[in-house]
N, C-alpha and C. Protein backbone atom coordinates (compact mmCIF):
# COMPACT_ATOMS: atom_id res chain seq x y z
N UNK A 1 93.09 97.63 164.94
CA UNK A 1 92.29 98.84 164.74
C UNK A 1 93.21 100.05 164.84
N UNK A 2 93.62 100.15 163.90
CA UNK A 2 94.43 101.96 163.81
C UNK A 2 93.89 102.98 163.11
N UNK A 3 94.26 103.98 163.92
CA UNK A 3 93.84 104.94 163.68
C UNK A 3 92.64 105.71 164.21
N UNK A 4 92.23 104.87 165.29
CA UNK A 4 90.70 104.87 166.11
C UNK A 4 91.62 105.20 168.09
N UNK A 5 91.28 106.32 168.42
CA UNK A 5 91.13 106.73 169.80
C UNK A 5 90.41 105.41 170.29
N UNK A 6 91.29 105.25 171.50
CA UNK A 6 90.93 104.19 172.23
C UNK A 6 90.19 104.63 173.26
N UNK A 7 89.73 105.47 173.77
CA UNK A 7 89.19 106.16 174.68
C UNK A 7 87.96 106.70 174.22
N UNK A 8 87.92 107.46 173.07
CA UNK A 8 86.13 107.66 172.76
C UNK A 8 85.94 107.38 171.22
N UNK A 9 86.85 106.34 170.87
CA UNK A 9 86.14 105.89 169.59
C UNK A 9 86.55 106.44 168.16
N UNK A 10 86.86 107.55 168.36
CA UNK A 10 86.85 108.69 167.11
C UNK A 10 87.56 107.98 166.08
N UNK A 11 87.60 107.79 164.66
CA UNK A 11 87.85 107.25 163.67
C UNK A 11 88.04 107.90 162.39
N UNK A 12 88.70 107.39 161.26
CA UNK A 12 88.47 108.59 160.21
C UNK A 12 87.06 108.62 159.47
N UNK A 13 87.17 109.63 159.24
CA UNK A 13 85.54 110.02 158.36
C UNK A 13 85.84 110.79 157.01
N UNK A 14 84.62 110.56 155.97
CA UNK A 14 85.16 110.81 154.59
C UNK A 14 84.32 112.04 154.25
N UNK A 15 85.01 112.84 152.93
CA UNK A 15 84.63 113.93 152.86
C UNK A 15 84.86 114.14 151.17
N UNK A 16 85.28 115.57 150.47
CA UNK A 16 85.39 115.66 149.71
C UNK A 16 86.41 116.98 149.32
N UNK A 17 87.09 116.81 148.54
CA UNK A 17 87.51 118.68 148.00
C UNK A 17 87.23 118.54 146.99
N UNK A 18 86.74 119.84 147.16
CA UNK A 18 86.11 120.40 145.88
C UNK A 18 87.04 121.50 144.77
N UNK A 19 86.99 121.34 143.81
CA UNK A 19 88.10 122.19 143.03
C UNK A 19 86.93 123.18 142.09
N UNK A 20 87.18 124.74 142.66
CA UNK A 20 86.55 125.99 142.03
C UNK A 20 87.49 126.60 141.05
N UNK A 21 87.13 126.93 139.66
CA UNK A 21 87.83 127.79 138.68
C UNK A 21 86.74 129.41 138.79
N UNK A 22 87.63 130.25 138.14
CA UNK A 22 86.60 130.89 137.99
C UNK A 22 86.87 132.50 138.56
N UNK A 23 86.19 133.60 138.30
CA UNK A 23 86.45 134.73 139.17
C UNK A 23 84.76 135.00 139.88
N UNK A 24 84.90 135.20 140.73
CA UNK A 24 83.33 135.67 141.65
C UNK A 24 82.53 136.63 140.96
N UNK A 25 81.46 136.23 141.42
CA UNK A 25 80.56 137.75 140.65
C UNK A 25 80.66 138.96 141.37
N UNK A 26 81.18 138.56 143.12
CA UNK A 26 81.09 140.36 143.38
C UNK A 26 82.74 141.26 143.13
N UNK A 27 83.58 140.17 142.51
CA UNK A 27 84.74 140.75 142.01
C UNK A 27 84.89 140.92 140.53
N UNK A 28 83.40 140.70 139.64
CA UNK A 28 83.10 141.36 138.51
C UNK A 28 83.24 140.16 137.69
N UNK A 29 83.62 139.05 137.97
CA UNK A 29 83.37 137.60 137.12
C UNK A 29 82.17 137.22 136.93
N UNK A 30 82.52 135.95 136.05
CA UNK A 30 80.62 135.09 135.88
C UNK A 30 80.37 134.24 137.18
N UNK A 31 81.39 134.17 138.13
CA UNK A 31 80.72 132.81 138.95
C UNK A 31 81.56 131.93 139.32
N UNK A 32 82.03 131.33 140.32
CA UNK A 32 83.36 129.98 140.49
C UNK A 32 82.25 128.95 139.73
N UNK A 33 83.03 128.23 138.73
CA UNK A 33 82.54 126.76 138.38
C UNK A 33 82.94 125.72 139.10
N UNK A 34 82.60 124.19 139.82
CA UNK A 34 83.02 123.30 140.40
C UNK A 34 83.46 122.80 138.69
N UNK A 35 84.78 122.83 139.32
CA UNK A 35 85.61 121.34 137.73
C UNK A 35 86.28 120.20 138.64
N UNK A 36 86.00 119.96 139.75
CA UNK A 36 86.56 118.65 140.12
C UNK A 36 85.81 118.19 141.59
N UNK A 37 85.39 116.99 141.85
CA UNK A 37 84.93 116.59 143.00
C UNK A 37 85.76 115.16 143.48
N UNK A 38 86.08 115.11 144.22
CA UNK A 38 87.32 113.81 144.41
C UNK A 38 87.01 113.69 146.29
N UNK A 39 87.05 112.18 146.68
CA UNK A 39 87.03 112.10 147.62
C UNK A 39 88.24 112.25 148.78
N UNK A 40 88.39 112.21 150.02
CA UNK A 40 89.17 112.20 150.42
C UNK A 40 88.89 111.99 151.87
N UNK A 41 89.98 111.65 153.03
CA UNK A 41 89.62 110.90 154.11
C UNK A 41 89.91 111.89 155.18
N UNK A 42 89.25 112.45 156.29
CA UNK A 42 89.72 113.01 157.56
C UNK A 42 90.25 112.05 158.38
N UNK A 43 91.76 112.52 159.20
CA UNK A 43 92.07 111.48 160.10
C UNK A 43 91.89 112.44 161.37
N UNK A 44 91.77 110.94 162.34
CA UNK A 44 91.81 112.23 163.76
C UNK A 44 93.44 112.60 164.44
N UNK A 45 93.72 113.34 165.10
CA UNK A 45 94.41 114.37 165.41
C UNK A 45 95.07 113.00 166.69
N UNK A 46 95.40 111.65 166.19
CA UNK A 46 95.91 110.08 167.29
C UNK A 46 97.18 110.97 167.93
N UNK A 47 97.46 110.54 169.36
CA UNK A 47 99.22 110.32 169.48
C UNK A 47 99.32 109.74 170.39
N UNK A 48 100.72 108.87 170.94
CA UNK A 48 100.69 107.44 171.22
C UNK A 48 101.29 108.04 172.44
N UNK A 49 100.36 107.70 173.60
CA UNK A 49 100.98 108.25 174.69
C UNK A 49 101.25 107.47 175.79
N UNK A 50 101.56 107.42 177.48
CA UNK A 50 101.67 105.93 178.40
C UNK A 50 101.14 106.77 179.42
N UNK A 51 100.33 105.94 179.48
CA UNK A 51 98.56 106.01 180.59
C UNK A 51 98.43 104.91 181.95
N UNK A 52 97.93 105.25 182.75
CA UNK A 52 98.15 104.47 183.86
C UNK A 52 96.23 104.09 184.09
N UNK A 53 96.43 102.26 183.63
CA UNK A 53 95.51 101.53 183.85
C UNK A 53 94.49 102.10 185.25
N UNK A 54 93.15 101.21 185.43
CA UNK A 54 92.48 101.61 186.52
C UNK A 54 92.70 100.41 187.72
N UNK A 55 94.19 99.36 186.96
CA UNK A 55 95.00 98.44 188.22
C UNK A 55 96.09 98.94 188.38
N UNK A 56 96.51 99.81 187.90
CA UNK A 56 97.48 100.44 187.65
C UNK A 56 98.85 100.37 187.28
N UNK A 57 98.79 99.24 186.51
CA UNK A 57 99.67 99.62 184.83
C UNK A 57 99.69 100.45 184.23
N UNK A 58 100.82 100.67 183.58
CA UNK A 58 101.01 101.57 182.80
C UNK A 58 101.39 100.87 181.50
N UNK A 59 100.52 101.63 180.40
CA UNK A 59 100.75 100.85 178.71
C UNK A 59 100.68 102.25 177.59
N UNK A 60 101.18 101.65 176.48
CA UNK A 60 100.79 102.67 175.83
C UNK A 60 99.38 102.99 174.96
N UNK A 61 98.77 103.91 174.76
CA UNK A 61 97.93 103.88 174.05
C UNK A 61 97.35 104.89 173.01
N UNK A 62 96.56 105.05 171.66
CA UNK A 62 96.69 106.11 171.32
C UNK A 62 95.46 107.11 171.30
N UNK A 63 95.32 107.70 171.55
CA UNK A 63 94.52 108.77 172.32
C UNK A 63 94.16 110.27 171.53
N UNK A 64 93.36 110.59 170.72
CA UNK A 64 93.26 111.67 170.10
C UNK A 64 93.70 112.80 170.90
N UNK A 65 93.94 113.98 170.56
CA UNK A 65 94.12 115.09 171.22
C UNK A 65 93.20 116.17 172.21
N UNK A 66 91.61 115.78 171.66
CA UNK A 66 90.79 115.94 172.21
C UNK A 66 90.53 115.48 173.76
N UNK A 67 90.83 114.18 173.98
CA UNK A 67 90.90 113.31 174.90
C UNK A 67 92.29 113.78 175.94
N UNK A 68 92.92 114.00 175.16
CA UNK A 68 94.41 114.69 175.83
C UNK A 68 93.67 115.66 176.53
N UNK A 69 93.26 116.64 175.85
CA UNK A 69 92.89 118.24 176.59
C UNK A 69 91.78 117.99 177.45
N UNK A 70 90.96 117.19 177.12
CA UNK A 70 89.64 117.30 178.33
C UNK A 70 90.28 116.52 179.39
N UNK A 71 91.50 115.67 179.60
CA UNK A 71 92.01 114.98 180.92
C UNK A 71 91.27 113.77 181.20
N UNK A 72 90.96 113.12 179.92
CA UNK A 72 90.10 111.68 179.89
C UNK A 72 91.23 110.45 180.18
N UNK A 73 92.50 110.60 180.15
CA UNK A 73 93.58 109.74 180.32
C UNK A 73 94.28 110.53 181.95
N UNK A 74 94.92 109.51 182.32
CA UNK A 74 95.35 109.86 183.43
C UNK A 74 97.84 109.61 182.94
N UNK A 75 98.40 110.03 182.86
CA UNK A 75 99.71 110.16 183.06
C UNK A 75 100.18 109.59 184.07
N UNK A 76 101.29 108.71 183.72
CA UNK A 76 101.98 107.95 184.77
C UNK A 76 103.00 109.34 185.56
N UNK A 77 103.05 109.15 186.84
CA UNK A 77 103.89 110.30 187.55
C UNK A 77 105.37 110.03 187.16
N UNK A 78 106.25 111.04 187.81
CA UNK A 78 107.54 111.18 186.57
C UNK A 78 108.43 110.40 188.04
């Protein structure tokens, strides 16, 4: 399983870009036209860090950044 936070799950999720031609109407154009819709994938923000088990091992694991900042992993001492 890569690419999935081991800690709360987070995974990639799909989306789209959208491609606008065109000049705006309040900059005196007709309008942006959509000329392209194509899919594309969000990844989450993983990095592979070494965490100290709740027996207390230490392993590596990868951990979104989110999870980093709220202090959901604990750091082996230096």
């Amino acid at each position: 399983m890569s690419r999935v936070c081991e800690v709360c799950g987070k995974g990639p999720s799909t989306g789209c870009t959208i491609v606008r031609h065109g000049l705006a109407k309040a900059k005196g154009g007709i309008g942006l036209h959509t000329t392209g819709i194509s899919k594309r994938r969000f990844l989450p923000n993983l990095r592979s860090v070494r965490s100290v088990a709740t027996n207390g091992a230490v392993s590596r694991v990868k951990v979104c950044a989110s999870c980093l900042k709220s202090g959901k992993i604990t750091k082996p001492s230096a």
